[in-house]
N, C-alpha and C. Protein backbone atom coordinates (compact mmCIF):
# COMPACT_ATOMS: atom_id res chain seq x y z
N UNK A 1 12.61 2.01 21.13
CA UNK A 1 12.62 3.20 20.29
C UNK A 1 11.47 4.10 20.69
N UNK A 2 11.66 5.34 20.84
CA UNK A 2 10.74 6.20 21.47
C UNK A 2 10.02 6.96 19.96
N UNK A 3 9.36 7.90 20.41
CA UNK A 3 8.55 8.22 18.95
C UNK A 3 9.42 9.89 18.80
N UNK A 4 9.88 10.46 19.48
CA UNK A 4 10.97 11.02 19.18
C UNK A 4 12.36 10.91 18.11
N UNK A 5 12.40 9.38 17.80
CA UNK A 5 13.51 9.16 17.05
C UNK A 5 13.03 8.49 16.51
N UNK A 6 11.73 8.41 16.03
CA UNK A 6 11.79 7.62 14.80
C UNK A 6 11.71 8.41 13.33
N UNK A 7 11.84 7.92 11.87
CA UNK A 7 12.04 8.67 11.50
C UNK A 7 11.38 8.83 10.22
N UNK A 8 10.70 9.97 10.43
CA UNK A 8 8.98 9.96 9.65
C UNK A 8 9.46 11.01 8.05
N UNK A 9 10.67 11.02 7.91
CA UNK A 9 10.37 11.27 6.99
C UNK A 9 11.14 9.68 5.92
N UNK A 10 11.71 8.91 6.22
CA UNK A 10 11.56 7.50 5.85
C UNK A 10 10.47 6.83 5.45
N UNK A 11 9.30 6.94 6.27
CA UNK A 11 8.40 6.63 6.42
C UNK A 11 7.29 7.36 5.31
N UNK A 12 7.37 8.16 5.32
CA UNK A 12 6.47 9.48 4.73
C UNK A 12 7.32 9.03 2.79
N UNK A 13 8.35 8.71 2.71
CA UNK A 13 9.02 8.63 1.62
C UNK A 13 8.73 6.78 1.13
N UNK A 14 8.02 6.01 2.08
CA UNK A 14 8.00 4.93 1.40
C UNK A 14 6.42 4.89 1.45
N UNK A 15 5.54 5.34 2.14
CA UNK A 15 4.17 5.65 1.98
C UNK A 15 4.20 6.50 0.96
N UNK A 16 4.90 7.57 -0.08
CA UNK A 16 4.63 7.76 -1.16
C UNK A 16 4.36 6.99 -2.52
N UNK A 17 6.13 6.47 -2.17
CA UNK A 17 6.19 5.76 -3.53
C UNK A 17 5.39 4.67 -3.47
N UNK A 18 4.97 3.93 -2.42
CA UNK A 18 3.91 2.85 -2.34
C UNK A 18 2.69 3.47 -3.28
N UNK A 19 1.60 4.47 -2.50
CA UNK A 19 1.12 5.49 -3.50
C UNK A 19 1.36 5.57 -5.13
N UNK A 20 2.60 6.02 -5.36
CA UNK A 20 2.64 6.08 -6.70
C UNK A 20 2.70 4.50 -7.81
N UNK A 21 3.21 3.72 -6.73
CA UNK A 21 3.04 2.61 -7.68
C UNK A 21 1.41 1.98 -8.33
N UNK A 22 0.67 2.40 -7.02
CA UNK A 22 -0.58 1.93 -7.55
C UNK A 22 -1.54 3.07 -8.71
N UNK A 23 -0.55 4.01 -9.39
CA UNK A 23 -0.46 4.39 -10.12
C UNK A 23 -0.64 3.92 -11.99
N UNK A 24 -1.65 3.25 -12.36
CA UNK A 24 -1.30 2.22 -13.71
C UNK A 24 -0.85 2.56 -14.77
N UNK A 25 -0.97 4.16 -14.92
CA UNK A 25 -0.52 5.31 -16.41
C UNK A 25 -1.39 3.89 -17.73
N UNK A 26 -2.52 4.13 -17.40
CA UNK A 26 -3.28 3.69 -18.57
C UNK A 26 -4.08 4.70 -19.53
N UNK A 27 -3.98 6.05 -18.97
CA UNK A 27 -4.83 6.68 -19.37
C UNK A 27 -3.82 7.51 -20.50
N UNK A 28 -4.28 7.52 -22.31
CA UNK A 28 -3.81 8.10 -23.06
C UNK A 28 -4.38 8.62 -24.02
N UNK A 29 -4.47 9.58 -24.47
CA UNK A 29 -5.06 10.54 -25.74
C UNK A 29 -4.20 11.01 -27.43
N UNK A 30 -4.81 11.39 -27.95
CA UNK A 30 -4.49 11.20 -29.32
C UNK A 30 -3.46 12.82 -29.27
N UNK A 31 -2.72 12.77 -30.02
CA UNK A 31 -1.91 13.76 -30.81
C UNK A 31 -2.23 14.41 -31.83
N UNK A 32 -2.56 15.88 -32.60
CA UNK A 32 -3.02 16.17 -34.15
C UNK A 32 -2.33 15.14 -34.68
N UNK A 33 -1.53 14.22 -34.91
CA UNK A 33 -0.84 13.44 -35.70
C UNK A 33 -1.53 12.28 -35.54
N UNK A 34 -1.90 11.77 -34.32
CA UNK A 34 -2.41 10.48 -34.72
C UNK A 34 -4.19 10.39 -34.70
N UNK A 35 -4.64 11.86 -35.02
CA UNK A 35 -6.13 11.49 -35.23
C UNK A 35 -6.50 11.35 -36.55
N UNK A 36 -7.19 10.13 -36.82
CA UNK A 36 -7.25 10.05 -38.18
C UNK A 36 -7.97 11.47 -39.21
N UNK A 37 -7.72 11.24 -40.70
CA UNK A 37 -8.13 12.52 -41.24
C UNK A 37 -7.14 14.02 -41.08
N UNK A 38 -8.31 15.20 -41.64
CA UNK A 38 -7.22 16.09 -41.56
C UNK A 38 -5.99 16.30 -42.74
N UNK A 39 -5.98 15.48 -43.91
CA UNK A 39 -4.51 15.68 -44.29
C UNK A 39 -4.82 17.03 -45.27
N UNK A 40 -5.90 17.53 -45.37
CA UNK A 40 -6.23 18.02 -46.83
C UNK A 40 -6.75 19.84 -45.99
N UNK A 41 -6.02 20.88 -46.40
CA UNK A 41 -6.13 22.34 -45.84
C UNK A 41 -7.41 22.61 -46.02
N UNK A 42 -7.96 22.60 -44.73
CA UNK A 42 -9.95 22.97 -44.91
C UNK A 42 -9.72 23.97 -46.41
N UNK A 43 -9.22 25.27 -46.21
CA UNK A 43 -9.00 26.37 -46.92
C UNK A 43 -7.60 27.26 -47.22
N UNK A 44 -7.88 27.47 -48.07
CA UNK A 44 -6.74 28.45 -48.87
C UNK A 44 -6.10 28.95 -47.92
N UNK A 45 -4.86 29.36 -48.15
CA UNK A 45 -4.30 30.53 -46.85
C UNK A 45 -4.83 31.77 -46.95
N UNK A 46 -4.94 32.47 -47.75
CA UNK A 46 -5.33 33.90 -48.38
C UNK A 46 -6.70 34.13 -48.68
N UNK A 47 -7.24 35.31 -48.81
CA UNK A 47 -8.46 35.63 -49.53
C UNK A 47 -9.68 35.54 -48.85
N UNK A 48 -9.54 34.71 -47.53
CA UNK A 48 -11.05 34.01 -47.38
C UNK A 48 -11.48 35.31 -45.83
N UNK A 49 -10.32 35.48 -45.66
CA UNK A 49 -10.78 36.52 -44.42
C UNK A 49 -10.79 35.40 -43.36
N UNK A 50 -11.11 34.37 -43.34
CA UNK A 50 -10.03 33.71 -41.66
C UNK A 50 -9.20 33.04 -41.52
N UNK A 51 -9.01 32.97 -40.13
CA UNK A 51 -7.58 32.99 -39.85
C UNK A 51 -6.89 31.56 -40.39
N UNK A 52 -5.98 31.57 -40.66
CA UNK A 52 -5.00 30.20 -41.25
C UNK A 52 -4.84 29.18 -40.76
N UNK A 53 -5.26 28.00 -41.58
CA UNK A 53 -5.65 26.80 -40.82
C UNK A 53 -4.72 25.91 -41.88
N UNK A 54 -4.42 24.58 -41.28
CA UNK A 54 -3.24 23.55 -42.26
C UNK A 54 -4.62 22.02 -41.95
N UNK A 55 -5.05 21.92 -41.13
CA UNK A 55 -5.72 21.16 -40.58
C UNK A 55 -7.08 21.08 -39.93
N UNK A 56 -8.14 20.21 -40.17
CA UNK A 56 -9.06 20.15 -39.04
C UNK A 56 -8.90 19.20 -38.19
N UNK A 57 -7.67 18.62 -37.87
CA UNK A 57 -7.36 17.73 -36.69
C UNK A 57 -6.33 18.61 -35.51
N UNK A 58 -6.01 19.96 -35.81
CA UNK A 58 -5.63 20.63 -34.43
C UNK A 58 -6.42 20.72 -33.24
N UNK A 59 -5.48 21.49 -32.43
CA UNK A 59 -6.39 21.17 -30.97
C UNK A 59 -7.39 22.47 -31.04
N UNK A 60 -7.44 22.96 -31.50
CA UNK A 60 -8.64 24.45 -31.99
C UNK A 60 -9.86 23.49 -32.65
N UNK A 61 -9.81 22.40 -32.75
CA UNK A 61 -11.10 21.98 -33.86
C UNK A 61 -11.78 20.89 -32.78
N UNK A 62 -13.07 20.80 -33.07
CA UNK A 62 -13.51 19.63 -32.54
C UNK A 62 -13.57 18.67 -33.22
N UNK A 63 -13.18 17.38 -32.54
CA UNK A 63 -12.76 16.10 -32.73
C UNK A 63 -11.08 16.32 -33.03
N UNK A 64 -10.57 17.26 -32.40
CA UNK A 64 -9.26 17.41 -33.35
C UNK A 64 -8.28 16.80 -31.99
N UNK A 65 -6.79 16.56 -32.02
CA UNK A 65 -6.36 16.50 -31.22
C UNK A 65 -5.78 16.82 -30.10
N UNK A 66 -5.02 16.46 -29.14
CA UNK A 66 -4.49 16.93 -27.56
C UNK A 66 -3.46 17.07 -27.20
N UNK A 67 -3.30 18.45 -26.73
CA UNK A 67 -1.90 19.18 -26.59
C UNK A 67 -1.64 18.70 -25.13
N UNK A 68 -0.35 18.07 -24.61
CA UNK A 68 0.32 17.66 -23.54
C UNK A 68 -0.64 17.05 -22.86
N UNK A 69 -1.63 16.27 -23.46
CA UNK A 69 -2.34 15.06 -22.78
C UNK A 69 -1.87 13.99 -22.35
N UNK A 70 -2.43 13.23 -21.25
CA UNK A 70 -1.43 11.89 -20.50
C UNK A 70 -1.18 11.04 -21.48
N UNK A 71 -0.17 10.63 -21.52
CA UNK A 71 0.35 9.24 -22.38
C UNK A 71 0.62 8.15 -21.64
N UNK A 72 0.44 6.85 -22.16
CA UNK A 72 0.72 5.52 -21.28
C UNK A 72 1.65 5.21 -21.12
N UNK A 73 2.48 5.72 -19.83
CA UNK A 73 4.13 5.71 -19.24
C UNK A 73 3.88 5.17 -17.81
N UNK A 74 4.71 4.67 -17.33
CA UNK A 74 5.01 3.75 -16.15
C UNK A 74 6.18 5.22 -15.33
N UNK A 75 5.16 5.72 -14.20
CA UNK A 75 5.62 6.73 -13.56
C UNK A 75 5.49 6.26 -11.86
N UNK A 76 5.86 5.59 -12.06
CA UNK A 76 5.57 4.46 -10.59
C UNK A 76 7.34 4.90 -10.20
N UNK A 77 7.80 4.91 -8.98
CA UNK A 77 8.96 5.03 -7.98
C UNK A 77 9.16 3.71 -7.73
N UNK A 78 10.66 3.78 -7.26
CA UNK A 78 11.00 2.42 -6.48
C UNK A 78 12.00 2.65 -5.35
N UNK A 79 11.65 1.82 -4.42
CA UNK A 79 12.35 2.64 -2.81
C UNK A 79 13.45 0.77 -2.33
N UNK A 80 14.53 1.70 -2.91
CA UNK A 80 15.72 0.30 -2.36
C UNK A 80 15.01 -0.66 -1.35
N UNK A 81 15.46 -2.01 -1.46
CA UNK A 81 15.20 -2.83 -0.65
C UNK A 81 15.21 -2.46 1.14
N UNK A 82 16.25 -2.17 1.07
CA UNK A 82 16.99 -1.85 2.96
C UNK A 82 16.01 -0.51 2.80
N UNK A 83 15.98 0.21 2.35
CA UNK A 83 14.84 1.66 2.88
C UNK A 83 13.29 0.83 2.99
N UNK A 84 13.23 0.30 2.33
CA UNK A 84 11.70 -0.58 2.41
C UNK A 84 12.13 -1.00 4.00
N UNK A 85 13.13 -1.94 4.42
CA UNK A 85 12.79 -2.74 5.27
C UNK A 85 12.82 -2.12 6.79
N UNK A 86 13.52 -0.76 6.51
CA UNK A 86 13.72 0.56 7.56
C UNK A 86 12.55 0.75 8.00
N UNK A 87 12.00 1.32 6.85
CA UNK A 87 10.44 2.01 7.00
C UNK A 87 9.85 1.25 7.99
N UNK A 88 9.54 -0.18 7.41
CA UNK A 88 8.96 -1.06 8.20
C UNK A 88 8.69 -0.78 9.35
N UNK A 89 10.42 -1.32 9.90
CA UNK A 89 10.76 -1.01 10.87
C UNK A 89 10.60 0.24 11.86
N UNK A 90 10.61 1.24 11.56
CA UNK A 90 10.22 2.75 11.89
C UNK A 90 8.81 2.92 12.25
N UNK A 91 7.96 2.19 11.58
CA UNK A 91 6.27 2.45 11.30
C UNK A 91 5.99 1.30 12.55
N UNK A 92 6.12 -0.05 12.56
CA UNK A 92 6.25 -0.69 13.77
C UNK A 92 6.66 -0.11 15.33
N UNK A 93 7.72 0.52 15.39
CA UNK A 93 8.25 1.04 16.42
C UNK A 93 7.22 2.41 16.83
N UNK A 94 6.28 2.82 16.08
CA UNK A 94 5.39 4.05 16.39
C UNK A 94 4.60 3.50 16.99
N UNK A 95 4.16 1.98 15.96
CA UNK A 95 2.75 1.72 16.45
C UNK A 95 2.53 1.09 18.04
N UNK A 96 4.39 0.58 18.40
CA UNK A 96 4.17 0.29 19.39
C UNK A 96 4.48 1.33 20.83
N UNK A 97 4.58 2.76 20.10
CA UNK A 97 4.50 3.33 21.18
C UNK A 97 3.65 4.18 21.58
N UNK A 98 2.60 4.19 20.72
CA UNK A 98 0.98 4.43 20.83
C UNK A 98 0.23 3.38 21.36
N UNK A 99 0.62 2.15 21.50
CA UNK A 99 -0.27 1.43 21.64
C UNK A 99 -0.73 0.45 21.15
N UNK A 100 -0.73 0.47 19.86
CA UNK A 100 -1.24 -0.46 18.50
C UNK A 100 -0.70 -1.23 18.21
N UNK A 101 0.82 -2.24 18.65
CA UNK A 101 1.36 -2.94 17.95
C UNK A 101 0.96 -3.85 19.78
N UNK A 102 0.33 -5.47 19.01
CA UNK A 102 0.22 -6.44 19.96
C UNK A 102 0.55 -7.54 19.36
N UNK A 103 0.90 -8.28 20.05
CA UNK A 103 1.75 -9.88 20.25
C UNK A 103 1.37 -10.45 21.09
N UNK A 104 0.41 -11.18 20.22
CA UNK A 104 -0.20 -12.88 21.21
C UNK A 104 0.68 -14.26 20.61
N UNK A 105 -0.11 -15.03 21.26
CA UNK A 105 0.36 -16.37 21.18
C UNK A 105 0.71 -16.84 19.51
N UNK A 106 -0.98 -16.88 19.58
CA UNK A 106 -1.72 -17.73 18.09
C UNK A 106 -3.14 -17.02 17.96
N UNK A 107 -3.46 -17.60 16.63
CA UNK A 107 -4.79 -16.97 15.97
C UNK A 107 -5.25 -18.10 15.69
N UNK A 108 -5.46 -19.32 16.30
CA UNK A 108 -5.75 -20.75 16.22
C UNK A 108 -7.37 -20.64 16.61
N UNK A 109 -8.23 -21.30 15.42
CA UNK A 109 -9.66 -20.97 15.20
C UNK A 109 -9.98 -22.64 15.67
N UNK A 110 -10.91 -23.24 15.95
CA UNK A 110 -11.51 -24.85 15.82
C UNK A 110 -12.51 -24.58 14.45
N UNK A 111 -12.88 -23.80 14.38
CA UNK A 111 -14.02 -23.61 13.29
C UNK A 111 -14.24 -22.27 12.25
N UNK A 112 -14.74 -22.27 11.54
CA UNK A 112 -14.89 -20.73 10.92
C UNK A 112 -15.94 -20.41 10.81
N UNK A 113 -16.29 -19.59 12.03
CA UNK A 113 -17.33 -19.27 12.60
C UNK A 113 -17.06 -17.49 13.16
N UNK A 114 -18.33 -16.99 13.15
CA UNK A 114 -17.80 -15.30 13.25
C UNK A 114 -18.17 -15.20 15.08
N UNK A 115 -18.49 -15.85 15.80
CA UNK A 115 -18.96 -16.02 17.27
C UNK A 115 -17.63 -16.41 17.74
N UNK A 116 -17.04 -17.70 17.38
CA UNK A 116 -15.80 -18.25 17.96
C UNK A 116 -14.52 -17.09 18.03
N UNK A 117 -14.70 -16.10 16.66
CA UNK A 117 -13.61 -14.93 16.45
C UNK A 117 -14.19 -13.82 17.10
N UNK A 118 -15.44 -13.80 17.38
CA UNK A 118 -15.03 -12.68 18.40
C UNK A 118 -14.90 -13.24 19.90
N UNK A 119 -14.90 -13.87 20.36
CA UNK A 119 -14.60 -14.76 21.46
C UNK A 119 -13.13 -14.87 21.45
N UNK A 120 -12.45 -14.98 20.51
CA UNK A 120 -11.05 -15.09 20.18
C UNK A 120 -10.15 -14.19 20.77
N UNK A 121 -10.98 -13.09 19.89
CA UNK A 121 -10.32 -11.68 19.88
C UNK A 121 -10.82 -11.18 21.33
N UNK A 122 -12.02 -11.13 21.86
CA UNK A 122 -12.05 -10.94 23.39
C UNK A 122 -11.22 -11.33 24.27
N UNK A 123 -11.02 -12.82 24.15
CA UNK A 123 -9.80 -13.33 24.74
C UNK A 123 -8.50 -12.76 24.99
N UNK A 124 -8.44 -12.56 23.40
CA UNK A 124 -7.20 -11.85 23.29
C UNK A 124 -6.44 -10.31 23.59
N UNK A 125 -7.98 -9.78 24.34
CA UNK A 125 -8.11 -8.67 24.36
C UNK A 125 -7.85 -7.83 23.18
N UNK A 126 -8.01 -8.22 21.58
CA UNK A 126 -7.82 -7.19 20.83
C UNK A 126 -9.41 -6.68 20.58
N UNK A 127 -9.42 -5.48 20.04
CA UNK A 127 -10.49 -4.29 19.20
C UNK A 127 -10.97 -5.78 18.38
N UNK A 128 -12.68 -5.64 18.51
CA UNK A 128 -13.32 -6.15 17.11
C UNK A 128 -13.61 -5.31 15.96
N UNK A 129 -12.83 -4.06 15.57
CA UNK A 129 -12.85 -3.44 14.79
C UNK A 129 -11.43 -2.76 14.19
N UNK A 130 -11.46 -2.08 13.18
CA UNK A 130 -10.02 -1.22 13.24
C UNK A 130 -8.83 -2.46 13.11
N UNK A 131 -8.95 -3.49 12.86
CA UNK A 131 -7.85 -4.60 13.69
C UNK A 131 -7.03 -5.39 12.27
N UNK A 132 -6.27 -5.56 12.43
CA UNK A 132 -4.75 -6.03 11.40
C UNK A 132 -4.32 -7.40 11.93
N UNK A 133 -4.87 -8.54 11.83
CA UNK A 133 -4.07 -9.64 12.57
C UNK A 133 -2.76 -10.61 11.08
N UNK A 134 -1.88 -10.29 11.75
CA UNK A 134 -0.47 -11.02 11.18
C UNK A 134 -0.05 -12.50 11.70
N UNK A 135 -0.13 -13.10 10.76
CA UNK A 135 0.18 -14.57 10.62
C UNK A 135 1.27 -15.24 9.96
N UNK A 136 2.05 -16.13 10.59
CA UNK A 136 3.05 -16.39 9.82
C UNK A 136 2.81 -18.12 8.97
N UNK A 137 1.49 -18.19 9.67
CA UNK A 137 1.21 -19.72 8.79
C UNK A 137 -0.44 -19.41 8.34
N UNK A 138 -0.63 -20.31 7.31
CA UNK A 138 -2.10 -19.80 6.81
C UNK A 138 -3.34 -20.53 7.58
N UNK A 139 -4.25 -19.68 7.87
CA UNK A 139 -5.28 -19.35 8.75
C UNK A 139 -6.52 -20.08 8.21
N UNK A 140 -7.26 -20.31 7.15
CA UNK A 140 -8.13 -20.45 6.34
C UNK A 140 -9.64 -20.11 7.31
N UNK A 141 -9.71 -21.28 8.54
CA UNK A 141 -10.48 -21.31 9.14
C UNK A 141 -11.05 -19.82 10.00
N UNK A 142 -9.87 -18.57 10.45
CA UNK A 142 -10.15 -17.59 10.09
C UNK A 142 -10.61 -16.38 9.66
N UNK A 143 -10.01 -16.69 8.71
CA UNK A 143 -10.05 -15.99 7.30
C UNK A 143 -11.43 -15.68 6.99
N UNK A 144 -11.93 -17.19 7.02
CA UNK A 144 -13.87 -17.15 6.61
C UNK A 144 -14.46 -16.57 7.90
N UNK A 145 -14.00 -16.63 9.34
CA UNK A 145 -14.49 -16.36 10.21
C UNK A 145 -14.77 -14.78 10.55
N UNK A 146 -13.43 -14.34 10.43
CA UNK A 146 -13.64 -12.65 10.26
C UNK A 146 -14.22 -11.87 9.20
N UNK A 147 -15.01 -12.76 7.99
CA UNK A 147 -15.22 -12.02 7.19
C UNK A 147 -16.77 -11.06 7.74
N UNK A 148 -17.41 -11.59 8.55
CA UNK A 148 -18.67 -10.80 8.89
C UNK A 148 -18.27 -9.58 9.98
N UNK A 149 -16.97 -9.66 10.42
CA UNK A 149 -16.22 -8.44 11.26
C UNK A 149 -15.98 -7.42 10.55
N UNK A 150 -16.70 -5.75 10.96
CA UNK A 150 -16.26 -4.52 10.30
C UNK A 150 -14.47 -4.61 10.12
N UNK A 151 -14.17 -4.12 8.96
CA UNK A 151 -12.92 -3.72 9.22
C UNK A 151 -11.38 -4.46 10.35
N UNK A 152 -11.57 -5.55 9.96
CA UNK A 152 -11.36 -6.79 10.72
C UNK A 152 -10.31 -7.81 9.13
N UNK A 153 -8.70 -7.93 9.61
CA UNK A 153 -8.27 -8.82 8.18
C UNK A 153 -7.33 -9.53 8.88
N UNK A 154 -6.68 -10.02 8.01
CA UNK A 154 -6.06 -10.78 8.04
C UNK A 154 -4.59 -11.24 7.10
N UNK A 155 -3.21 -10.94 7.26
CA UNK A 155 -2.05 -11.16 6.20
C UNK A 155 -1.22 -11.91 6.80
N UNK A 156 -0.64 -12.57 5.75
CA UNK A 156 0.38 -13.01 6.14
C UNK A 156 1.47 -12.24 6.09
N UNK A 157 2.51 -12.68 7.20
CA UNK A 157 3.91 -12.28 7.61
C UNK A 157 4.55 -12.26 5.84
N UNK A 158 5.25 -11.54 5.64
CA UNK A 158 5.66 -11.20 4.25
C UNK A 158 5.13 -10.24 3.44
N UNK A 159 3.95 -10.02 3.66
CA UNK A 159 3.43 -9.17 2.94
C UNK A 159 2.52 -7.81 3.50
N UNK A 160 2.93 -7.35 4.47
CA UNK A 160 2.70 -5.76 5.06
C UNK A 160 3.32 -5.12 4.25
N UNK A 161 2.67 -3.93 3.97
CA UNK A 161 3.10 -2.62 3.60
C UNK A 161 2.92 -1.55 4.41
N UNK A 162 3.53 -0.70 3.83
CA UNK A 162 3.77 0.70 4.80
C UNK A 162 2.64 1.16 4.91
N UNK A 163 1.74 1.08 4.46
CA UNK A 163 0.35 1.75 4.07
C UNK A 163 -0.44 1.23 5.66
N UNK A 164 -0.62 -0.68 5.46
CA UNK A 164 -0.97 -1.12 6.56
C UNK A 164 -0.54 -0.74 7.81
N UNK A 165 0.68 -0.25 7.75
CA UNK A 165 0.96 0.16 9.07
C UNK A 165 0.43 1.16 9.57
N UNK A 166 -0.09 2.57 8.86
CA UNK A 166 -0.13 3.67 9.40
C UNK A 166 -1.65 3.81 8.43
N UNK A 167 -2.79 2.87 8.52
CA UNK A 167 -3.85 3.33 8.18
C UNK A 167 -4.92 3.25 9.57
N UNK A 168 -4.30 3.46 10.86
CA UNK A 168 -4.99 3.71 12.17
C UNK A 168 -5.30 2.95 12.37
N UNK A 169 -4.99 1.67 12.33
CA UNK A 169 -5.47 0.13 12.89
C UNK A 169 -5.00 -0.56 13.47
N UNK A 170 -5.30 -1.03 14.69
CA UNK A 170 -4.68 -2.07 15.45
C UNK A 170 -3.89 -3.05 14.64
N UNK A 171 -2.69 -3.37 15.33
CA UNK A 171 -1.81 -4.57 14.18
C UNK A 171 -1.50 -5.71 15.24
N UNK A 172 -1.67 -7.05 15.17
CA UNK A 172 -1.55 -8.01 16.24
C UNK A 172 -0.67 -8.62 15.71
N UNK A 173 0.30 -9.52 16.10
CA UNK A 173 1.28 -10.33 15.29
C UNK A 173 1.07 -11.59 16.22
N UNK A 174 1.25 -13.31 15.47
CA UNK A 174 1.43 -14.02 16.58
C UNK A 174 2.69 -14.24 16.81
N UNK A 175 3.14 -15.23 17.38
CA UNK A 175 4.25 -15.60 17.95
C UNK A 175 5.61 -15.14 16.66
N UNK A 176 5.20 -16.45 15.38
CA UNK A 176 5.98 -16.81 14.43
C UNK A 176 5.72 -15.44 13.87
N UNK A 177 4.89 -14.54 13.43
CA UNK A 177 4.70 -13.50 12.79
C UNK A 177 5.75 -12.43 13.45
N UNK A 178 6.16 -12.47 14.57
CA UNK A 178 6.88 -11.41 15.53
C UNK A 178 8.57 -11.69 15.35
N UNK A 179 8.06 -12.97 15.13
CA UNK A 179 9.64 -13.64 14.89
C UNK A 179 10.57 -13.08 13.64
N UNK A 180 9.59 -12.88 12.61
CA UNK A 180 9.31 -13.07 11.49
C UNK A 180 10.34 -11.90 10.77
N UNK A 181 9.74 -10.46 12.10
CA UNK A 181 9.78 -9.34 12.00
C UNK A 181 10.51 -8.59 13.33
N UNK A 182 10.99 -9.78 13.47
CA UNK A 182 11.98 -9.19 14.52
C UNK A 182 11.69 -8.29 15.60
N UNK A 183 10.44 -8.49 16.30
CA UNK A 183 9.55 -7.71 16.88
C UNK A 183 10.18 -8.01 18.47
N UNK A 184 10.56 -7.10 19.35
CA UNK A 184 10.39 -7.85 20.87
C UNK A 184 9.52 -6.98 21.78
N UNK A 185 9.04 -7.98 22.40
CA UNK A 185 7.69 -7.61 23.39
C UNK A 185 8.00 -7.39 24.78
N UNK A 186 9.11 -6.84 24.79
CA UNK A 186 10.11 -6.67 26.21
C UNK A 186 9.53 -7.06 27.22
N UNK A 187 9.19 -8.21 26.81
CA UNK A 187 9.07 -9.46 27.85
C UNK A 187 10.10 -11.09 27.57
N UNK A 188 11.63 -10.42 27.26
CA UNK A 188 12.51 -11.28 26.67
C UNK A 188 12.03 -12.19 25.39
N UNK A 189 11.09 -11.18 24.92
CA UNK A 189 10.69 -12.65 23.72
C UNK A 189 11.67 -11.83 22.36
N UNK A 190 12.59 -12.11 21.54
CA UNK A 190 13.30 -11.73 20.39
C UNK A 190 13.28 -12.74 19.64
N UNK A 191 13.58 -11.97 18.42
CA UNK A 191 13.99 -13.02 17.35
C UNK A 191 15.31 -13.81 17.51
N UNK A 192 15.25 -15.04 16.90
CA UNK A 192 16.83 -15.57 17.19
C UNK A 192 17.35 -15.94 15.51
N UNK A 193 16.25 -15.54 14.68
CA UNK A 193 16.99 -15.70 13.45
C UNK A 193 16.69 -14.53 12.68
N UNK A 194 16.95 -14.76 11.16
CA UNK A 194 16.99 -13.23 10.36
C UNK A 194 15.96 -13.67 9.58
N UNK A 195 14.69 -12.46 9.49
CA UNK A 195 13.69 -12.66 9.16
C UNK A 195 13.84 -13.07 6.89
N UNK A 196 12.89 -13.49 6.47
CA UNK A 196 13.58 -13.97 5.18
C UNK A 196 13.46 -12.77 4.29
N UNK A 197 11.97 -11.96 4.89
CA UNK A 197 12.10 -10.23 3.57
C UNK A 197 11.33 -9.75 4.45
N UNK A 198 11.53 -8.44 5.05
CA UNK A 198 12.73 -7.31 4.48
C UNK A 198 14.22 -8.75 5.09
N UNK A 199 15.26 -8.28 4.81
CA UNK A 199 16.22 -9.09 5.46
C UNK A 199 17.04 -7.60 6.08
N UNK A 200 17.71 -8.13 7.33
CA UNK A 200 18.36 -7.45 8.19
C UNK A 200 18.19 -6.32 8.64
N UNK A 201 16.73 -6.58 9.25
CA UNK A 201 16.22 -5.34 10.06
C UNK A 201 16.45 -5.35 11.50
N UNK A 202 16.61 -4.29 12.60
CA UNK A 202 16.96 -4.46 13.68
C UNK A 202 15.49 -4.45 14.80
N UNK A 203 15.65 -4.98 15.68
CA UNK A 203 14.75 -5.42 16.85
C UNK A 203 14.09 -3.80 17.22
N UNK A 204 12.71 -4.37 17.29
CA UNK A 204 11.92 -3.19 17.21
C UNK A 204 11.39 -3.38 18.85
N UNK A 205 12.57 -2.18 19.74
CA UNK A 205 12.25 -2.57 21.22
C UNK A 205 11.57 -1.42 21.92
């Protein structure tokens, strides 16, 4: 797939709603109705020379209440399964035609140690910075190892988002992680089964 046909506004549409979900709508304010007090007319309607008031809990008063203020509603989007697993797919196929999408072996540590991982990653020729490594089995040893690396992580296969893909960072996958995701490294390496989520995405060549 060339970067000509891929298709960014898919992409651009599931990097939103991703966006909006992390959205919590916790934030809410009172109504003249539900601020306590107020039930009793400061003053007369007539006679007094100002202007007509029913309340000191309107939004004209201080402490009074809030006209079309946020209320606690769940305004979060949801992007069909198969458009999720498109995107994916789409955002992968960029990264590998910039450059950014790599496929090694393994991410196999002896120790968790931050010397051995960058030795790793030298090896591996990836960036010790900027860098996304994808795993399809858990790492632990790792995990603790990259933690003294700038900008340096670590996920498991299953759980990328669109976000990860296109936040300018190297993305490495190993073997099983490529598998995972139906990735080929047009060096005859493909998937030979259907990855378990997204399900039935096509080979990102």
């Amino acid at each position: 797939m060339t970067e000509a046909k891929i298709n960014w506004q898919l992409i651009k549409q599931a990097a939103t709603i991703q966006e909006s979900r992390r959205h919590t709508g916790s934030s809410v304010v009172k109504t003249r109705g539900q601020v306590s007090g107020g039930g009793r007319k400061p003053w007369k309607q007539k006679g007094t020379g100002r202007a007509r008031s029913g309340s000191i809990r309107g939004a004209q008063w201080r402490g009074g209440g809030i006209i079309f203020g946020p209320t606690k509603e769940n305004r979060s989007l949801r992007l069909p399964r198969k458009m999720k697993a498109a995107a994916l797919v789409e955002a992968l196929a960029y990264l590998k035609s910039i450059g950014r999408l790599k496929l090694v072996e393994n991410f196999l540590l002896g120790e968790a140690k931050t010397k051995l991982a960058k030795e790793l990653l030298t090896k591996l020729e990836l960036p010790a910075t900027n860098l996304l490594l994808v795993s399809a089995t858990p790492l632990p040893e790792l995990i603790l190892a990259i933690n003294n690396l700038p900008k340096v992580a670590l996920k498991k296969a299953g759980t990328l988002s669109i976000n990860d893909l296109l936040s300018g960072q190297t993305v490495a996958f190993d073997r099983d992680a490529a598998t995972f995701y139906n990735i080929n490294d047009g060096a005859g390496r493909s998937s030979s089964t259907t990855p378990k989520s997204p399900k039935k995405v096509r080979n990102v060549d």
